[in-house]
Protein backbone atom coordinates (compact mmCIF):
# COMPACT_ATOMS: atom_id res chain seq x y z
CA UNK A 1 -71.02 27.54 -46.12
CA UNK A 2 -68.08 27.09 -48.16
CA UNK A 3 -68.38 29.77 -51.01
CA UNK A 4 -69.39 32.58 -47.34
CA UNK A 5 -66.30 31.54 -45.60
CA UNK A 6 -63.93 31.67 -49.10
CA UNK A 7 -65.33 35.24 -49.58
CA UNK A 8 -64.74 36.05 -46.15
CA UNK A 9 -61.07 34.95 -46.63
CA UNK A 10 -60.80 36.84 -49.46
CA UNK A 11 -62.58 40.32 -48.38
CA UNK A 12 -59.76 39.91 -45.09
CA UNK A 13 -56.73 39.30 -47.37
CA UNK A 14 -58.28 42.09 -49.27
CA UNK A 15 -58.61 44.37 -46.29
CA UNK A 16 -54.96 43.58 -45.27
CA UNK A 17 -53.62 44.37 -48.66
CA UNK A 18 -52.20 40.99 -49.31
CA UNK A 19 -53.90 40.52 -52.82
CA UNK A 20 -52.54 43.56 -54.70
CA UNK A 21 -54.58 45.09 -57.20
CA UNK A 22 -56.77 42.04 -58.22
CA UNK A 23 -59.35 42.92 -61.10
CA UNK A 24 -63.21 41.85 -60.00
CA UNK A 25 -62.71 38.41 -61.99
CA UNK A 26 -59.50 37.57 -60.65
CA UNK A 27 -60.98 37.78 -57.22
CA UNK A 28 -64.29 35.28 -58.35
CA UNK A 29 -61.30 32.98 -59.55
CA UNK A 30 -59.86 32.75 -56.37
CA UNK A 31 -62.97 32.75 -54.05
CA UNK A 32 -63.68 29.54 -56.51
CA UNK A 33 -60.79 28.30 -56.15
CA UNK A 34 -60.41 28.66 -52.03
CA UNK A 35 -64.66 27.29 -51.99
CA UNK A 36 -62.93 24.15 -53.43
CA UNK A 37 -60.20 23.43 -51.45
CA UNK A 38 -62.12 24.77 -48.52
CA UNK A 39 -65.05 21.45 -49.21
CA UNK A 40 -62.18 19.32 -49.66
CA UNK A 41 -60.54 19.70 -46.41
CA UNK A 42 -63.43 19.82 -44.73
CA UNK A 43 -65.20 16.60 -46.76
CA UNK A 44 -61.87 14.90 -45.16
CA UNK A 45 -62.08 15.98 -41.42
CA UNK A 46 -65.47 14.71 -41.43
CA UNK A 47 -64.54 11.23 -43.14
CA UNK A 48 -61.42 11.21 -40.16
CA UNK A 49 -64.61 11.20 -37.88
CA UNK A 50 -67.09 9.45 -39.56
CA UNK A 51 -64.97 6.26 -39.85
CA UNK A 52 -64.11 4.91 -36.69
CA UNK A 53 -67.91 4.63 -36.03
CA UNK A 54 -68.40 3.37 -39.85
CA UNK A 55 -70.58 6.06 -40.70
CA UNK A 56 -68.52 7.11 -44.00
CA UNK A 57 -70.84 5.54 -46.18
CA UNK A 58 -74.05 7.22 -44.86
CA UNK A 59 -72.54 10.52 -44.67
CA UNK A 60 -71.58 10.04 -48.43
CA UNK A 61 -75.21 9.28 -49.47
CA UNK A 62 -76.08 11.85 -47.65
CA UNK A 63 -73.94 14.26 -49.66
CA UNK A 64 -75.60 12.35 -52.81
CA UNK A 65 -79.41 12.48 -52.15
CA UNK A 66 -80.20 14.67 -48.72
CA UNK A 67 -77.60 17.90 -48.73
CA UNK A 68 -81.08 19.43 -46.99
CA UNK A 69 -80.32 17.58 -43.42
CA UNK A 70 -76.75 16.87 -43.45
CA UNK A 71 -75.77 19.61 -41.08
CA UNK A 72 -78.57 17.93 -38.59
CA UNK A 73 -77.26 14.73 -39.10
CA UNK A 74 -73.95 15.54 -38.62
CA UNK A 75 -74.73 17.53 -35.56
CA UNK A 76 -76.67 14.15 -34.29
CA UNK A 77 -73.51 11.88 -35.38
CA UNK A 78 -70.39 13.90 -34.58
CA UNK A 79 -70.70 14.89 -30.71
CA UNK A 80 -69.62 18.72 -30.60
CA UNK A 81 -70.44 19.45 -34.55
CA UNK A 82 -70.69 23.26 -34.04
CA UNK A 83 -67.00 23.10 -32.35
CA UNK A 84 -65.65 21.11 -34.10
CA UNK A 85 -66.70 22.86 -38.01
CA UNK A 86 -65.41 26.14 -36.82
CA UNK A 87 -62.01 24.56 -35.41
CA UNK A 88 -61.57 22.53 -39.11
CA UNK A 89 -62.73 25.86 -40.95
CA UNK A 90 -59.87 27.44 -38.86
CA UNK A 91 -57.26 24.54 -39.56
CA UNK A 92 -58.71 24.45 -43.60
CA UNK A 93 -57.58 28.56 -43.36
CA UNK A 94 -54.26 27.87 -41.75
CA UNK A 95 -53.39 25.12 -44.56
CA UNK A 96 -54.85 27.25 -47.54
CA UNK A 97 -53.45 30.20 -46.48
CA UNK A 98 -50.86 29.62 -44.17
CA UNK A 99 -51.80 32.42 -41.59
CA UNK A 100 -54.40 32.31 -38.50
């Protein structure tokens, strides 16, 4: 999820003409690099909504030992998951890129 939506940022700055002539391997560096800040911010939103109903800890294991069912158990544990991941990927894009 993170590595699509950094290459979709990239292929629209692209598009726009905001990353100049970037070589092939420059571009891989900085889809890398936006896939890492991307799972950061979002790794945080969750924890922001995870805590208050002390769920931090499971949701950690769960990044640990089951990545295979953590979008169903987040979508079980976090009441409007769907909304709510598209509305922190568009916040994560608006911090990392400082556009919309």
């Amino acid at each position: 999820m993170f590595k699509e939506t950094a290459e979709q940022w990239v292929n629209d700055l692209k598009a726009r003409g905001k990353l100049g002539d970037m070589d092939e391997a420059s571009l891989r560096k900085l889809v890398d690099d936006y896939t890492g800040r991307i799972e950061a911010f979002y790794h945080e939103a969750v924890h922001r909504q995870l805590e208050p109903i002390g769920k931090v800890a499971e949701y950690e294991r769960m990044i640990l030992f089951d990545t295979q069912y953590l979008h169903k158990y987040l979508n079980q544990t976090i009441p409007g998951y769907p909304a709510f991941r598209f509305d922190v990927l568009q916040e994560a894009r608006k911090a990392i890129l400082g556009d919309s």
